[in-house]
Structures are given as C-alpha cells and as structure tokens.
C-alpha atoms as a PDB file:
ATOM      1  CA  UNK A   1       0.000   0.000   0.000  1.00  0.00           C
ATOM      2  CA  UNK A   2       0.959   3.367  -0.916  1.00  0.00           C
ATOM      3  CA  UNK A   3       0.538   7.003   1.434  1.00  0.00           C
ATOM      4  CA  UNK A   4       1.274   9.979  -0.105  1.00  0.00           C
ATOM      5  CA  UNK A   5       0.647  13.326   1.851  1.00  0.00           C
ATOM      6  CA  UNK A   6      -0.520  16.270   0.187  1.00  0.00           C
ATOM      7  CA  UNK A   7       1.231  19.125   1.490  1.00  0.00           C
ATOM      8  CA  UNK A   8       1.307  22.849   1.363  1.00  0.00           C
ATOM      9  CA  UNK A   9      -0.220  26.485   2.821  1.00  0.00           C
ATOM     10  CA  UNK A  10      -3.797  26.964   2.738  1.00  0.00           C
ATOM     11  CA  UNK A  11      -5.554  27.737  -0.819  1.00  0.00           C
ATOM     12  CA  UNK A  12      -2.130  25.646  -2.396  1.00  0.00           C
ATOM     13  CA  UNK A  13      -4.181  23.206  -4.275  1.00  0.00           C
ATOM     14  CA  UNK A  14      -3.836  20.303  -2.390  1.00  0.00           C
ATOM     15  CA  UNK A  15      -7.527  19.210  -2.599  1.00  0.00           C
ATOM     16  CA  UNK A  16      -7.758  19.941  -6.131  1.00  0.00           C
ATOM     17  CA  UNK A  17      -4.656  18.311  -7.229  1.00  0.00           C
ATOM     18  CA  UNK A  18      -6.011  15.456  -4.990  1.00  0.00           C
ATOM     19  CA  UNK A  19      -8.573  14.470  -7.124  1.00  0.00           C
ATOM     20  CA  UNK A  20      -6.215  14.567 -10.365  1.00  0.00           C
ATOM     21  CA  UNK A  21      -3.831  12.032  -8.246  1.00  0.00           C
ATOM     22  CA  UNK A  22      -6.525   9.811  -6.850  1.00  0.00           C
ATOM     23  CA  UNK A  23      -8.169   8.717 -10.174  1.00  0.00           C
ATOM     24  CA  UNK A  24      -4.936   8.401 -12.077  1.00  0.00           C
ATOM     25  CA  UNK A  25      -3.007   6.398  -9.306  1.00  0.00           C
ATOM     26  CA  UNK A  26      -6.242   4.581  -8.001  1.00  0.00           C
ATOM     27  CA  UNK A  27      -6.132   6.356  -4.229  1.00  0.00           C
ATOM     28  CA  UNK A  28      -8.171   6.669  -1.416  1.00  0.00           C
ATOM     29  CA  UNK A  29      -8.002  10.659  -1.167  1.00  0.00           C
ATOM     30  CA  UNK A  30      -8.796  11.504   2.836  1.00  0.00           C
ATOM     31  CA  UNK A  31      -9.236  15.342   3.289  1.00  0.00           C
ATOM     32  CA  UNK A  32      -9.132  15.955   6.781  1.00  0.00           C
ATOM     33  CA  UNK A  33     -11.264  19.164   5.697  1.00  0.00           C
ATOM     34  CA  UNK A  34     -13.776  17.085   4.145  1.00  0.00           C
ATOM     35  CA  UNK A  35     -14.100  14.603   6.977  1.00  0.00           C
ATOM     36  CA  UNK A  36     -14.069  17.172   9.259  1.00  0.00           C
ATOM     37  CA  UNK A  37     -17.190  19.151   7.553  1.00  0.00           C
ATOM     38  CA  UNK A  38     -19.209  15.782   7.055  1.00  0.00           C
ATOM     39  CA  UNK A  39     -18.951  15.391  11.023  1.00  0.00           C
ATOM     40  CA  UNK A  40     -20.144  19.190  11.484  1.00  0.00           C
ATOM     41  CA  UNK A  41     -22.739  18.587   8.955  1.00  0.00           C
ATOM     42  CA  UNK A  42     -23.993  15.367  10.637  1.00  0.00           C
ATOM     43  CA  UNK A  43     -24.037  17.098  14.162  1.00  0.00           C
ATOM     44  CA  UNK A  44     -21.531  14.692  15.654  1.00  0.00           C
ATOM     45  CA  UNK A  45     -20.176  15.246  19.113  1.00  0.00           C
ATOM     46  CA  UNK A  46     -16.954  15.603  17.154  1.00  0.00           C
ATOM     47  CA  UNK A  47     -18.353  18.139  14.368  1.00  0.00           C
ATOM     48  CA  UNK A  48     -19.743  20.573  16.962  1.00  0.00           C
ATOM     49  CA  UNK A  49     -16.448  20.925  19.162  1.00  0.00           C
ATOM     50  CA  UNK A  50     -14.528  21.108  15.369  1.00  0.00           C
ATOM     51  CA  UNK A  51     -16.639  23.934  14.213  1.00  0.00           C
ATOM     52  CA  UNK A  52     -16.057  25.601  17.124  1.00  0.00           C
ATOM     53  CA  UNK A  53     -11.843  25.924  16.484  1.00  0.00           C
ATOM     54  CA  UNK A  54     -12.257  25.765  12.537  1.00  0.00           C
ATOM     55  CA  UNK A  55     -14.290  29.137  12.612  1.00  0.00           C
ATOM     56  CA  UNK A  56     -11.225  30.446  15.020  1.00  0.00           C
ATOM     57  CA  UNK A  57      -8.943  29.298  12.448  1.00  0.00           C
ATOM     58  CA  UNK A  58      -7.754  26.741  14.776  1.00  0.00           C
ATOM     59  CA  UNK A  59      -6.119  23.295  14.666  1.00  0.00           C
ATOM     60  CA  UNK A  60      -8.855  20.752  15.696  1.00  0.00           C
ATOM     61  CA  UNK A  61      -6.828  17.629  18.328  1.00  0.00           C
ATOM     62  CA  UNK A  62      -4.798  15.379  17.033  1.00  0.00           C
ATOM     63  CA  UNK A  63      -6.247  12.748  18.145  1.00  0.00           C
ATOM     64  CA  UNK A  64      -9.764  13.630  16.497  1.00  0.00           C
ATOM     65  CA  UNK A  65      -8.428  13.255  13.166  1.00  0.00           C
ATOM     66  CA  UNK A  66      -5.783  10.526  13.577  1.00  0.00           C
ATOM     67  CA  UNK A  67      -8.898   8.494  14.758  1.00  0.00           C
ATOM     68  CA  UNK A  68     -11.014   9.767  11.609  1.00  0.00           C
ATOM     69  CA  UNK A  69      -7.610   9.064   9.669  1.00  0.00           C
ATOM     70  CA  UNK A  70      -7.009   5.462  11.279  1.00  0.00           C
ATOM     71  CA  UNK A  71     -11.059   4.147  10.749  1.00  0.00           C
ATOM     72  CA  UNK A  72     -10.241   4.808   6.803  1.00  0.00           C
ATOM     73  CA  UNK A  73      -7.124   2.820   6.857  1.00  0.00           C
ATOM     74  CA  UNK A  74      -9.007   0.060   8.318  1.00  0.00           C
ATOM     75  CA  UNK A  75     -12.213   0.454   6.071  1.00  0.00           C
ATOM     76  CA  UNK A  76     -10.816   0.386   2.506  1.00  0.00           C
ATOM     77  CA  UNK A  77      -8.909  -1.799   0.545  1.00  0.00           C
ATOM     78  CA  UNK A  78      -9.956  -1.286  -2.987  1.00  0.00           C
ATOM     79  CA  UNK A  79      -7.169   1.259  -3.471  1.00  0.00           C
ATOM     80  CA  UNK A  80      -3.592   0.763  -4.399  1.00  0.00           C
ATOM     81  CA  UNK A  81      -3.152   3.641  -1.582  1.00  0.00           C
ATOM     82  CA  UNK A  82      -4.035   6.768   0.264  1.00  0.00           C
ATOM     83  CA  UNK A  83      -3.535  10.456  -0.306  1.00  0.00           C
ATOM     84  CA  UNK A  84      -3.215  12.158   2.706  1.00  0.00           C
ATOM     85  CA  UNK A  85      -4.451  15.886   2.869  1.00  0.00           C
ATOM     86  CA  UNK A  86      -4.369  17.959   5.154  1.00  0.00           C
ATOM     87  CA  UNK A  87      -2.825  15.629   7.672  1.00  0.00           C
ATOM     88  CA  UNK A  88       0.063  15.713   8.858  1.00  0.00           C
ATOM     89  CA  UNK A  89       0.407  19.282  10.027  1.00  0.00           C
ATOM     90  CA  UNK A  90       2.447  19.004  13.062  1.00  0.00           C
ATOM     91  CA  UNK A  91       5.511  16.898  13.930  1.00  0.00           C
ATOM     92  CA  UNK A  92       3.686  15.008  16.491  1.00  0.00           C
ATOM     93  CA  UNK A  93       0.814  14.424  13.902  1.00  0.00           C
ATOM     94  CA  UNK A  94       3.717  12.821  12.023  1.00  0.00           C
ATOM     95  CA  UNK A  95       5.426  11.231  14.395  1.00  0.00           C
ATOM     96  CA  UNK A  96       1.623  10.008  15.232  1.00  0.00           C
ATOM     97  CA  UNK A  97       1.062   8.831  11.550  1.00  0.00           C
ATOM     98  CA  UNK A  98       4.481   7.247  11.212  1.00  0.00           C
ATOM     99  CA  UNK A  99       3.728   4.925  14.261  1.00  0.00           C
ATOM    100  CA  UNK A 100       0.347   4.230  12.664  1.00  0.00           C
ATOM    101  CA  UNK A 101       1.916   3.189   9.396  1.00  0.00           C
ATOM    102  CA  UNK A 102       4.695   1.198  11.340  1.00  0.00           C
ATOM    103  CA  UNK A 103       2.014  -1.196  12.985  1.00  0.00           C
ATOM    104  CA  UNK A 104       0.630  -1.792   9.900  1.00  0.00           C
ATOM    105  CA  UNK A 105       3.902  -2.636   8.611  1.00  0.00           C
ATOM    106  CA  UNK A 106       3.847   0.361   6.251  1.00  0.00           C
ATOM    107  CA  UNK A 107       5.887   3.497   6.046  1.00  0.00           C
ATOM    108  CA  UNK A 108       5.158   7.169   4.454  1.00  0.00           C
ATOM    109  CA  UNK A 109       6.249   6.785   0.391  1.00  0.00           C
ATOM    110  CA  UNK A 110       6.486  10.532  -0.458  1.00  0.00           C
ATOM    111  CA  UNK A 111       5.010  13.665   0.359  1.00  0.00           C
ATOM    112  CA  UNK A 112       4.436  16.302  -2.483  1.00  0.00           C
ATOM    113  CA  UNK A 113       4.894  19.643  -1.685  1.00  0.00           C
ATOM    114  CA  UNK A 114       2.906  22.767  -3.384  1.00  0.00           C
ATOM    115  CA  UNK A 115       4.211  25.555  -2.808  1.00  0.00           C
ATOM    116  CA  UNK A 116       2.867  28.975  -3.084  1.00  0.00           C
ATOM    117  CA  UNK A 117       3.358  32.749  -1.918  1.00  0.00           C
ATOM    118  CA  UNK A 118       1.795  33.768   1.046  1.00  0.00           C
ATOM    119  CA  UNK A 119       0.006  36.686  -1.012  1.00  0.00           C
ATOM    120  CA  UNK A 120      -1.349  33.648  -3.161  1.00  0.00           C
ATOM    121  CA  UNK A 121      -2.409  32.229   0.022  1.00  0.00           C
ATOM    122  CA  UNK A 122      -4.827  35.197   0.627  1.00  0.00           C
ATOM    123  CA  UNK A 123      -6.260  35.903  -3.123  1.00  0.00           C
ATOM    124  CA  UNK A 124      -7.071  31.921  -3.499  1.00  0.00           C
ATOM    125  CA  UNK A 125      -8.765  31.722   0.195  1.00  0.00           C
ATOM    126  CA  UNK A 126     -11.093  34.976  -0.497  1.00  0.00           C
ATOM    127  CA  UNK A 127     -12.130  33.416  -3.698  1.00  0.00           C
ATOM    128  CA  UNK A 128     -12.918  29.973  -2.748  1.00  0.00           C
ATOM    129  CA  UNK A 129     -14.902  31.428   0.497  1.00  0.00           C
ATOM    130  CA  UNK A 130     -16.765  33.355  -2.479  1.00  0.00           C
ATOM    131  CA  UNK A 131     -17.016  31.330  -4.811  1.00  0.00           C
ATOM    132  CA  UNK A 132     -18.262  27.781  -1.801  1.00  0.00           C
ATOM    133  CA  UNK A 133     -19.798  30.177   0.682  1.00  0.00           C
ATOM    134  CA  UNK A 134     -17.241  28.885   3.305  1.00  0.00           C
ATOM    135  CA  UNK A 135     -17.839  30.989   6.243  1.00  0.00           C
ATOM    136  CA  UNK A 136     -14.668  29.784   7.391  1.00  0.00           C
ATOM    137  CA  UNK A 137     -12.377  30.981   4.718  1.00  0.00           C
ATOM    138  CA  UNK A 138     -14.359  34.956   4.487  1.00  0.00           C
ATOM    139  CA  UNK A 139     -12.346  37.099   7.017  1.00  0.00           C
ATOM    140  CA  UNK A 140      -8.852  38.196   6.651  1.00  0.00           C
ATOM    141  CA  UNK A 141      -8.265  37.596  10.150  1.00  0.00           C
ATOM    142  CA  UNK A 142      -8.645  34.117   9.894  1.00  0.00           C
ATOM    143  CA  UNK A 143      -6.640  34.322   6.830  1.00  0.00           C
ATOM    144  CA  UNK A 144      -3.883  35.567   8.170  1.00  0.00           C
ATOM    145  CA  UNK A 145      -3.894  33.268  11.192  1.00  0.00           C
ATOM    146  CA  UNK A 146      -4.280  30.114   8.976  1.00  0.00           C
ATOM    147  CA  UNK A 147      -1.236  31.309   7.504  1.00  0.00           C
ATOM    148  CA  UNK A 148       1.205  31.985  10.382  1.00  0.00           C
ATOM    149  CA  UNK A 149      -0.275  28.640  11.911  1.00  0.00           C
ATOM    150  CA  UNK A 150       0.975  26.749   9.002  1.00  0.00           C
ATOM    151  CA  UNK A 151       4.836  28.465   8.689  1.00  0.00           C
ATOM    152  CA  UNK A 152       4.307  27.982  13.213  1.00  0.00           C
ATOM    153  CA  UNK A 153       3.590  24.420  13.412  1.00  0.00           C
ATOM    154  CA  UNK A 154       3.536  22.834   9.595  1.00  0.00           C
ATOM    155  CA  UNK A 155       6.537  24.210   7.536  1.00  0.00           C
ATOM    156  CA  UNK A 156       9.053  22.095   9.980  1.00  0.00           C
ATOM    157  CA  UNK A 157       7.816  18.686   8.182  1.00  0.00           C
ATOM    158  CA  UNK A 158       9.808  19.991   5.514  1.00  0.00           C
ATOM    159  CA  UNK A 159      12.931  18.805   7.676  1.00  0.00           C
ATOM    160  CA  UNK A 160      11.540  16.078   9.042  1.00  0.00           C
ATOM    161  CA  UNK A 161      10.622  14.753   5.446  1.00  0.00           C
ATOM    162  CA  UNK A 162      13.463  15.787   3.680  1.00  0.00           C
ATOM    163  CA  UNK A 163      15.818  14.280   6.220  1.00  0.00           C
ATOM    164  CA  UNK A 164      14.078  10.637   5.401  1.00  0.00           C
ATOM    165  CA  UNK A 165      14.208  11.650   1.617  1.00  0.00           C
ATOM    166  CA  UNK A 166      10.792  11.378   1.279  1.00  0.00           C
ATOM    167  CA  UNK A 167      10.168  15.174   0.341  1.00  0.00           C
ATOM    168  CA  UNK A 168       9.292  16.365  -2.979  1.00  0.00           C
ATOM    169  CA  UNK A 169       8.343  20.027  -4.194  1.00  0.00           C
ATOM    170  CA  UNK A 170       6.643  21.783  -6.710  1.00  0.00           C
ATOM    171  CA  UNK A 171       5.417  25.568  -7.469  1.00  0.00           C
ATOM    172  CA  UNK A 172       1.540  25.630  -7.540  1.00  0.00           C
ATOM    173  CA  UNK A 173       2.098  29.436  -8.665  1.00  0.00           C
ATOM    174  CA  UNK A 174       0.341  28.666 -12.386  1.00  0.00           C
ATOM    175  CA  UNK A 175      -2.143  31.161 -13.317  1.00  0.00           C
ATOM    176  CA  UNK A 176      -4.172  28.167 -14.522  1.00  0.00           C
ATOM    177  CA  UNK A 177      -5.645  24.882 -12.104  1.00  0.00           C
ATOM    178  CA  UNK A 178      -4.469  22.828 -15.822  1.00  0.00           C
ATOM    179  CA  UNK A 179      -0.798  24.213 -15.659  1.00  0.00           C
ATOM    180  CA  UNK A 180      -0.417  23.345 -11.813  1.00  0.00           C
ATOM    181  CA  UNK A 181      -1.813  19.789 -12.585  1.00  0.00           C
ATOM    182  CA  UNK A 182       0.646  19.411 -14.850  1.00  0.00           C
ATOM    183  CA  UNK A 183       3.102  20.141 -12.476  1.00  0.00           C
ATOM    184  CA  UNK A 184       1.698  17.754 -10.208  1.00  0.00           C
ATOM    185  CA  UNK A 185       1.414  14.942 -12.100  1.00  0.00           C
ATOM    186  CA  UNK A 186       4.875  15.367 -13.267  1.00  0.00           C
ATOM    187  CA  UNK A 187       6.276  15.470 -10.043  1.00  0.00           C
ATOM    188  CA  UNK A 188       4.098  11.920  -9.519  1.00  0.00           C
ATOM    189  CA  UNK A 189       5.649  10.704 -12.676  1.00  0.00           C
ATOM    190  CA  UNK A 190       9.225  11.140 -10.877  1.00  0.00           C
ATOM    191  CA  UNK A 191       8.339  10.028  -7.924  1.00  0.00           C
ATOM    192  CA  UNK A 192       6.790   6.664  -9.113  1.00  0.00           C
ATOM    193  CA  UNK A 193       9.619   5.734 -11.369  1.00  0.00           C
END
C-alpha cells in the first residue's frame, strides 16, 4: 500500500490536485477538511467541538483526526493507496502517523509539496470562500492566522521529510488549475519511477 501526503499552505491546491492524483493512481483521497465538515454537517459530538476551532482558524486535536484518519485505513482496501491531505500538520501528527503506518507494517512513500506565496495564500482563500460560501475561509483575520499557523507548526515537516528523503516540491504558482496539474502529475511521474 501506498501514502502519499498532500502538502502545502492553505488555498495551495492540495484538494484539487487530490482528485487529479486519486483517479490516475487509483487512491483513497482523505481530506481531513472534508471529513471534518461531514462530522459538522452530521451534528456529531466531534463536528460541533470542530466547528467551534475551525471558525477560530484553529487546529482541531490530534487525536480527532488521527482516529477519523485510522477508521479509513481500516475500512478500505480497494485502493492501491491513500492520499493524505491535510494531515500531517504538526511533527507530532507525524510522528503520530508514522507509528500508525509502522504497525501496519507500512511506512510514508512521499510527500508532495505545493508551494505557493503567502500573497497567493490570501487571493485563493477569499475566492474559494466566495465562490463555496465557506464561512470559514471569508475574514482576513482568519486568513492571516491560517497562515502563520501553518509556517508555526507545519513548515518544519519539511525537515523532518526531507531528512528521510521522502520530500518532494513543486510551485503551484500557475495562473491556470491545468498548468499546476501538470506540475503535479509530473512530479508523480518522478516520484513513481
């Protein structure tokens, strides 16, 4: 089994890009985002307390979405592997997902990087919250939080995934969603060879 993690700032692409990957490579593509808005959707115990820090611009527990993360592992095997996004964003989420993987008998097999200015960050966020009506991507504030948060706690599993050589970049800075793809599958294309 394959585990690829999608990484990158907020409004990089990730999710987009995700769904390029998945149906090419044949991957189970977990968005904590996604899994984290069908539990505030549903009501859950879970979904309430995560609405709650997501409209702060907050980091919801760890251990809420390793568990989330850890049910899928368990659930699907149809796949030839998973696409991680969104998750890891701290060192102890991937110190947490490395253990997860070890038990399994499994290891992290690459994690592709897109990167983007933080000026990008801000012009993609306002126009998805426009364009989905995501309350939680509207106010500059929360903008500019979600951005220090991720150079804060997310940027250092650059080290931690270069050091293991498992790190792989590429500029998401196309004008156009096709040019980035390209990009991206490129960079899959190396990777996978």
């Amino acid at each position: 089994m394959k585990y690829y993690i999608m990484f990158g700032p907020p409004g990089a692409g990730k999710g987009t890009h995700a769904v390029a990957l998945r149906d090419k490579y044949n991957l189970c593509h977990l968005s904590t985002g996604e899994l984290l808005r069908a539990e505030i959707a549903a009501g859950t115990g879970l979904g309430i307390k995560a609405k709650a820090l997501i409209e702060k611009g907050n980091l919801v527990p760890d251990e809420m979405v390793e568990k989330m993360i850890e049910k899928r592992f368990n659930t699907i095997d149809d796949v030839q592997g998973f696409l991680l996004d969104g998750f890891p964003r701290t060192l102890g989420q991937a110190a947490d997902l490395d253990k997860m993987l070890a038990e399994r008998g499994e290891s992290v097999t690459a994690v592709i990087s897109l990167m983007i200015p933080d000026e990008m960050v801000h012009a993609r966020i306002r126009g998805r919250a426009a364009v989905e009506g995501r309350v939680d991507d509207a106010s500059d504030v929360v903008i500019q939080n979600r951005i220090n948060t991720y150079h804060a706690q997310t940027e250092p599993l650059i080290e931690y995934y270069s050091k293991q050589g498992k790190y792989f970049e590429v500029d998401a800075d196309a004008p156009t969603i096709e040019e980035n793809r390209a990009r991206v599958l490129g960079l899959m294309e190396k990777i996978n060879k």
